[in-house]
C-alpha atoms as a PDB file:
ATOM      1  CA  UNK A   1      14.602  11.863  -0.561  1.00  0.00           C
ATOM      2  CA  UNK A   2      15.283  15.282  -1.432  1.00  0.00           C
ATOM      3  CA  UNK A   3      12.398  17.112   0.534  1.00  0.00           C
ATOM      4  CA  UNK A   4      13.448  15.186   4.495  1.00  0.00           C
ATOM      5  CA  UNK A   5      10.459  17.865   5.617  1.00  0.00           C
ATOM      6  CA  UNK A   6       8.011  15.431   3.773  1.00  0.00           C
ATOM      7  CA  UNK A   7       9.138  12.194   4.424  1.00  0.00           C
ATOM      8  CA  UNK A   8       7.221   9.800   6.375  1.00  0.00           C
ATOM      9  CA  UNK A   9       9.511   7.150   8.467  1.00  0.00           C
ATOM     10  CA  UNK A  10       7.031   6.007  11.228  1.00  0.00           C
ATOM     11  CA  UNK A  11       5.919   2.736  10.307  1.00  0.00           C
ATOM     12  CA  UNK A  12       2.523   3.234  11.556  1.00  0.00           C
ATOM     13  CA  UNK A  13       1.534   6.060   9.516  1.00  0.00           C
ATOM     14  CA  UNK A  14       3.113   3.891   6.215  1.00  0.00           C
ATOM     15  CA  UNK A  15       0.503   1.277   6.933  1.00  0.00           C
ATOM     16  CA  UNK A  16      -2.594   3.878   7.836  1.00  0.00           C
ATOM     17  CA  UNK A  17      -1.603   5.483   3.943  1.00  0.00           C
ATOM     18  CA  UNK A  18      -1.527   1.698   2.626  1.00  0.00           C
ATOM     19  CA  UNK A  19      -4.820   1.372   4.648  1.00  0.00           C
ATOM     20  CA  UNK A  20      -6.461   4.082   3.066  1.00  0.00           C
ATOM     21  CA  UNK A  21      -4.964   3.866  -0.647  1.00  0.00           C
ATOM     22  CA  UNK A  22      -7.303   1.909  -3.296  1.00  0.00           C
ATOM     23  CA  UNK A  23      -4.791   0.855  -6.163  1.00  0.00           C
ATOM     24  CA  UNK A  24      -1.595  -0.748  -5.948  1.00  0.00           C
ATOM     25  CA  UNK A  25       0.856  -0.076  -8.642  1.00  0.00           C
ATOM     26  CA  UNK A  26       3.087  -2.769  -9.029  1.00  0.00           C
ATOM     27  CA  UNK A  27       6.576  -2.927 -11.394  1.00  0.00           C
ATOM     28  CA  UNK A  28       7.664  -5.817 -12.519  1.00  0.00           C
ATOM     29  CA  UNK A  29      11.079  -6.686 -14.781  1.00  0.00           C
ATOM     30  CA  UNK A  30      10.423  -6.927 -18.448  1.00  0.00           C
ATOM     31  CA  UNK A  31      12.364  -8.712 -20.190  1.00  0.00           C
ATOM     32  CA  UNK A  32      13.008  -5.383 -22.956  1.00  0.00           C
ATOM     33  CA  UNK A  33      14.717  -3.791 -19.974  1.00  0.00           C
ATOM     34  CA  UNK A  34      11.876  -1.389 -19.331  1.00  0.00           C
ATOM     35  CA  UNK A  35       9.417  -1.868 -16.394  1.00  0.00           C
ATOM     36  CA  UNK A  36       5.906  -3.563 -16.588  1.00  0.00           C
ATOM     37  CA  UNK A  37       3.799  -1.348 -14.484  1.00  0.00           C
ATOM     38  CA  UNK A  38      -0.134  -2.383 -12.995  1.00  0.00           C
ATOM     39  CA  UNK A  39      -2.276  -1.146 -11.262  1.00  0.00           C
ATOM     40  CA  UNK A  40      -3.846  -3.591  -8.872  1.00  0.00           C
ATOM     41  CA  UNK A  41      -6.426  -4.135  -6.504  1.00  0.00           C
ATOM     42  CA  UNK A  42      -4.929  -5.565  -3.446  1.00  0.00           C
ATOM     43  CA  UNK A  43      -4.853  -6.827   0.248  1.00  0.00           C
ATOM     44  CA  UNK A  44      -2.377  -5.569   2.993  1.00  0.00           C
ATOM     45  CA  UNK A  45      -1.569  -7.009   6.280  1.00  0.00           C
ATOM     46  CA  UNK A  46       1.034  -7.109   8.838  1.00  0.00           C
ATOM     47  CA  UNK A  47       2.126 -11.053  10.003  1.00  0.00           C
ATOM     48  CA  UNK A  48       5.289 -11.220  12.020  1.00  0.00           C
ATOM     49  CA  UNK A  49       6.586  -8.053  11.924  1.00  0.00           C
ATOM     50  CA  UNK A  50       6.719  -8.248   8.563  1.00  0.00           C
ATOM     51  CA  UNK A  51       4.311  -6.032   5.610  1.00  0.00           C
ATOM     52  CA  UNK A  52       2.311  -8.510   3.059  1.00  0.00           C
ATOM     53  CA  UNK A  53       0.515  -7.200   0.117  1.00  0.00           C
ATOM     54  CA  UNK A  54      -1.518  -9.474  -1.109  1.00  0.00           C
ATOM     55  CA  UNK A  55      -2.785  -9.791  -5.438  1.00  0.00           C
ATOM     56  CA  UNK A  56      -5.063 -11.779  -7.218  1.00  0.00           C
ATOM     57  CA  UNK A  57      -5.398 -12.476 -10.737  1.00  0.00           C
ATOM     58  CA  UNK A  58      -6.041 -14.498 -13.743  1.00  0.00           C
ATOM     59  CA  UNK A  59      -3.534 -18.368 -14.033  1.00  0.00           C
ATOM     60  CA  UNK A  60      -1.920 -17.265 -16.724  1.00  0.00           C
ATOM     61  CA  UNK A  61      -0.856 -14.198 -18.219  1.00  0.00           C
ATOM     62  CA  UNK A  62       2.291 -11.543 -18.757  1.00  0.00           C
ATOM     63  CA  UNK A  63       2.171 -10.817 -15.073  1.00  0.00           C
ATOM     64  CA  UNK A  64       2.496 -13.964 -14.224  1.00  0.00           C
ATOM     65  CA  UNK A  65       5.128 -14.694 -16.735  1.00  0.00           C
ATOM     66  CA  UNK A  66       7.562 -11.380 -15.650  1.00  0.00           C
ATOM     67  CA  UNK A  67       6.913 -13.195 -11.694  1.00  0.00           C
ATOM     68  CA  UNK A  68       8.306 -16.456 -13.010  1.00  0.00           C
ATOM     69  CA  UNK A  69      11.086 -14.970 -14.538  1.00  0.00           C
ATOM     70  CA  UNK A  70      12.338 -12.350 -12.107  1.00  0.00           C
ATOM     71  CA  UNK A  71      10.280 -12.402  -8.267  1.00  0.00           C
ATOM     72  CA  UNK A  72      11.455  -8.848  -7.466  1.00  0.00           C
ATOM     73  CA  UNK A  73       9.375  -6.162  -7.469  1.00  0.00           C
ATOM     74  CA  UNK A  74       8.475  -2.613  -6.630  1.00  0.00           C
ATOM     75  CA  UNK A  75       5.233  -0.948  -5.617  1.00  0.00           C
ATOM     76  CA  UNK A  76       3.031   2.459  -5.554  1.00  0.00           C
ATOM     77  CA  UNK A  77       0.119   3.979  -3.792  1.00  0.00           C
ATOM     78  CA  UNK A  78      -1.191   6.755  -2.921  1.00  0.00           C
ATOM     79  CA  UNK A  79      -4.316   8.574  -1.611  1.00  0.00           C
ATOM     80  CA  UNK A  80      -5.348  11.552   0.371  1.00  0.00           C
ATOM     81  CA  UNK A  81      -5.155  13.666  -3.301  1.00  0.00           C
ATOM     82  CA  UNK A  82      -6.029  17.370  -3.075  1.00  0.00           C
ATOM     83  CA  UNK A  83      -5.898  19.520  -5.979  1.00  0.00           C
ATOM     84  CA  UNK A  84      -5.204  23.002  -5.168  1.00  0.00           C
ATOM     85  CA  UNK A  85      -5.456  26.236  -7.856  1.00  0.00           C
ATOM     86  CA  UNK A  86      -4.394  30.045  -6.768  1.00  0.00           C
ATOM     87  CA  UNK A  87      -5.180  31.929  -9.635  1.00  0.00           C
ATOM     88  CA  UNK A  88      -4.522  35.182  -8.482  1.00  0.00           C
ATOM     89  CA  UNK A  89      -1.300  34.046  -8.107  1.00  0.00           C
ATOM     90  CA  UNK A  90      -1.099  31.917 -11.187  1.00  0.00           C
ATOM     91  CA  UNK A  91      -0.266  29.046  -8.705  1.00  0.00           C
ATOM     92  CA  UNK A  92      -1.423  25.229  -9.009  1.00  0.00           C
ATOM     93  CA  UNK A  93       0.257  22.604  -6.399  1.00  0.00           C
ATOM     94  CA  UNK A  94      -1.309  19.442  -5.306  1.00  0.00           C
ATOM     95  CA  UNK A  95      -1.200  17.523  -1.846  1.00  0.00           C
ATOM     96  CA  UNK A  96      -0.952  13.579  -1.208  1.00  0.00           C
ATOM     97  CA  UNK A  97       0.594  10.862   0.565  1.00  0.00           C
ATOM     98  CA  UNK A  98       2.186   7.723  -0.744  1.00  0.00           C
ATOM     99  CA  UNK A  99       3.859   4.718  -0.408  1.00  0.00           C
ATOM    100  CA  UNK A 100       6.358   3.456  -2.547  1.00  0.00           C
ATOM    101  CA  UNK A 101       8.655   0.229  -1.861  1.00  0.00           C
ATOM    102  CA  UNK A 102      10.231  -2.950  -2.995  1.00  0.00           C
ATOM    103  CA  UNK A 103      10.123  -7.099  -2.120  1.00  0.00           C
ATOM    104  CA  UNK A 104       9.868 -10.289  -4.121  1.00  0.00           C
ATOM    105  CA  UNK A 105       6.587 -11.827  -4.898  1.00  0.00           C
ATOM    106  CA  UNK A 106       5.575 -15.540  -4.670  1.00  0.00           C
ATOM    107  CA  UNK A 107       2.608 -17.767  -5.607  1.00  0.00           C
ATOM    108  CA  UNK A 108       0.612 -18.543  -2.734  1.00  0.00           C
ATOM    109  CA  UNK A 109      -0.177 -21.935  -2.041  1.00  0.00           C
ATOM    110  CA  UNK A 110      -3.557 -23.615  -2.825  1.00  0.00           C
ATOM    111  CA  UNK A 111      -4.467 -23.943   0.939  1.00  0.00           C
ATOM    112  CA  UNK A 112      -3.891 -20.276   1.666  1.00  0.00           C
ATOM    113  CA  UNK A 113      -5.338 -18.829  -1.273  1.00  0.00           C
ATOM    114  CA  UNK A 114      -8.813 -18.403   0.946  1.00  0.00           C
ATOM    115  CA  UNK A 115      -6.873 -16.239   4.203  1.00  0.00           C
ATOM    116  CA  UNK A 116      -4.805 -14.495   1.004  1.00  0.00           C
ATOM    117  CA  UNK A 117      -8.061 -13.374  -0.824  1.00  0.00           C
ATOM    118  CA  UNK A 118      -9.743 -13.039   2.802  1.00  0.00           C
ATOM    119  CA  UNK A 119      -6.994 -10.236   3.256  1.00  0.00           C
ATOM    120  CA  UNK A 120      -7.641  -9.039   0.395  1.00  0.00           C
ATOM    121  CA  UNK A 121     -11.717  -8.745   0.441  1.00  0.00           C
ATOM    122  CA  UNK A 122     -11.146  -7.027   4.248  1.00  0.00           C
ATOM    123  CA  UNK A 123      -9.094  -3.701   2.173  1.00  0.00           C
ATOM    124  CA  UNK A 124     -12.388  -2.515   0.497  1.00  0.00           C
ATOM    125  CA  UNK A 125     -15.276  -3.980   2.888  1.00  0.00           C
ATOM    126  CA  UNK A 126     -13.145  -3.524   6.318  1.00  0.00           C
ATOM    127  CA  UNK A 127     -14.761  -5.572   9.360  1.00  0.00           C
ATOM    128  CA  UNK A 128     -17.211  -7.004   6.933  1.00  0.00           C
ATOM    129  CA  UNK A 129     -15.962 -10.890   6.407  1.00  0.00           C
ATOM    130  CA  UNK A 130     -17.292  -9.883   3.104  1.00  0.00           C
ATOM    131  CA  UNK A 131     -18.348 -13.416   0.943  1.00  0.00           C
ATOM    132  CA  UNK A 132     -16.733 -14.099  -1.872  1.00  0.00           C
ATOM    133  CA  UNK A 133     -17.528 -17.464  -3.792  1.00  0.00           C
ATOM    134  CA  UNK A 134     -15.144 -20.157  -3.114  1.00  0.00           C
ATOM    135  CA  UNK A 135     -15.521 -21.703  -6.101  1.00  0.00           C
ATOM    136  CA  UNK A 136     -13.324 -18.960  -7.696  1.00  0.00           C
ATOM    137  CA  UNK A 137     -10.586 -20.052  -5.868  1.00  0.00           C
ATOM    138  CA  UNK A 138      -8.739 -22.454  -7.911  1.00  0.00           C
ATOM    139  CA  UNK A 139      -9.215 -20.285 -10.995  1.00  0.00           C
ATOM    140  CA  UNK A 140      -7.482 -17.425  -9.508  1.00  0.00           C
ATOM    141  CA  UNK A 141      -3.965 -16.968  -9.132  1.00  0.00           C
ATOM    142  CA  UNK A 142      -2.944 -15.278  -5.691  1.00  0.00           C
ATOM    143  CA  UNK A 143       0.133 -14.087  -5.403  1.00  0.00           C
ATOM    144  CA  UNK A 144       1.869 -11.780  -2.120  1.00  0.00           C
ATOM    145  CA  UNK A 145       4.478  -9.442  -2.049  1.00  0.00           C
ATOM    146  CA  UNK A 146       6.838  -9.433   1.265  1.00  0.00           C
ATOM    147  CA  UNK A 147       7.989  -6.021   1.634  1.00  0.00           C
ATOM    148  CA  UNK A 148      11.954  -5.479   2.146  1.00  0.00           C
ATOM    149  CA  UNK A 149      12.225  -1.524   2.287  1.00  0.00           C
ATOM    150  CA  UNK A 150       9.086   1.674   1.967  1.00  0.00           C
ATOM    151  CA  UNK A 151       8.933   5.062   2.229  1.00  0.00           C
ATOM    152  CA  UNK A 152       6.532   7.682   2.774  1.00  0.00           C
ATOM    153  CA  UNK A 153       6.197  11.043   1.599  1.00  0.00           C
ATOM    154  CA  UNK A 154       3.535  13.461   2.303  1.00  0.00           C
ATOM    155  CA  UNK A 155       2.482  16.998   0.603  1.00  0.00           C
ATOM    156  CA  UNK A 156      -0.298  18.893   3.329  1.00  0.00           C
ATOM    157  CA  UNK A 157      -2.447  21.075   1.454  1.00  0.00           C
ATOM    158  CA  UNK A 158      -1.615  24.916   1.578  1.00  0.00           C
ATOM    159  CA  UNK A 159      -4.238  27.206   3.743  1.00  0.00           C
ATOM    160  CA  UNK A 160      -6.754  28.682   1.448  1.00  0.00           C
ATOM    161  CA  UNK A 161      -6.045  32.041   1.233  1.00  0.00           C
END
């Protein structure tokens, strides 16, 4: 990372932006050689020591496809976005924080679907147990990611002047 002053290392903080963020955007191989990039609603959790992000989509599709082919994978998110415009100094910057990383995604078993999509309902109705109808549950594939490496990087907005 070119900009160390920005970086975020602390594991803690990487999960609080993942927390907070609302899309995941996930690249996967294509087989043209360019990346397949979506943006995805999605579940995170921490089991083991280990970061989860859990997906859910349709049985069959491109996605799905690119998976089968090639597991590995890398992701995007970011939040806390802050547009910032000093025109008497014909200045424009913009503040964040993200999350980017890599890991290999697998299908997730029939009997674990519920706990994956569980995880996954929690992200945008925390300490709910938000319902979700069970019946959709063998007509939606659920797929996690295990992550093997993340970084964090974080731009504070600049005191208005």
């Amino acid at each position: 990372m070119r900009r160390h002053d920005r970086e975020i290392t602390d594991r803690a903080e990487l999960l609080q932006i993942m927390k907070k963020a609302q899309v995941c955007r996930l690249a996967l191989n294509d087989e043209d050689g360019f990346p397949y990039i979506l943006p995805l609603n999605f579940g995170v959790e921490e089991r083991d020591g280990k970061v989860i992000l859990h997906f859910h989509s349709a049985l069959e599709g491109r996605k799905l496809e690119l998976m089968a082919r090639d597991n590995r994978a890398s992701f995007e998110m970011d939040t806390k976005h802050r547009l910032q415009y000093f025109p008497d100094k014909g200045y424009c910057t913009y503040a964040y924080e993200s999350v980017i990383g890599k890991g290999r995604l697998h299908l997730v078993p029939e009997e674990e679907k519920h706990a994956s999509l569980s995880c996954l309902m929690d992200h945008y109705h925390p300490g709910q147990n938000a319902y979700f109808n069970p019946a959709a549950i063998p007509r939606t594939a659920v797929y996690c990611l295990e992550v093997e490496s993340m970084t964090g990087k974080r731009k504070k907005p600049k005191p208005e002047q």
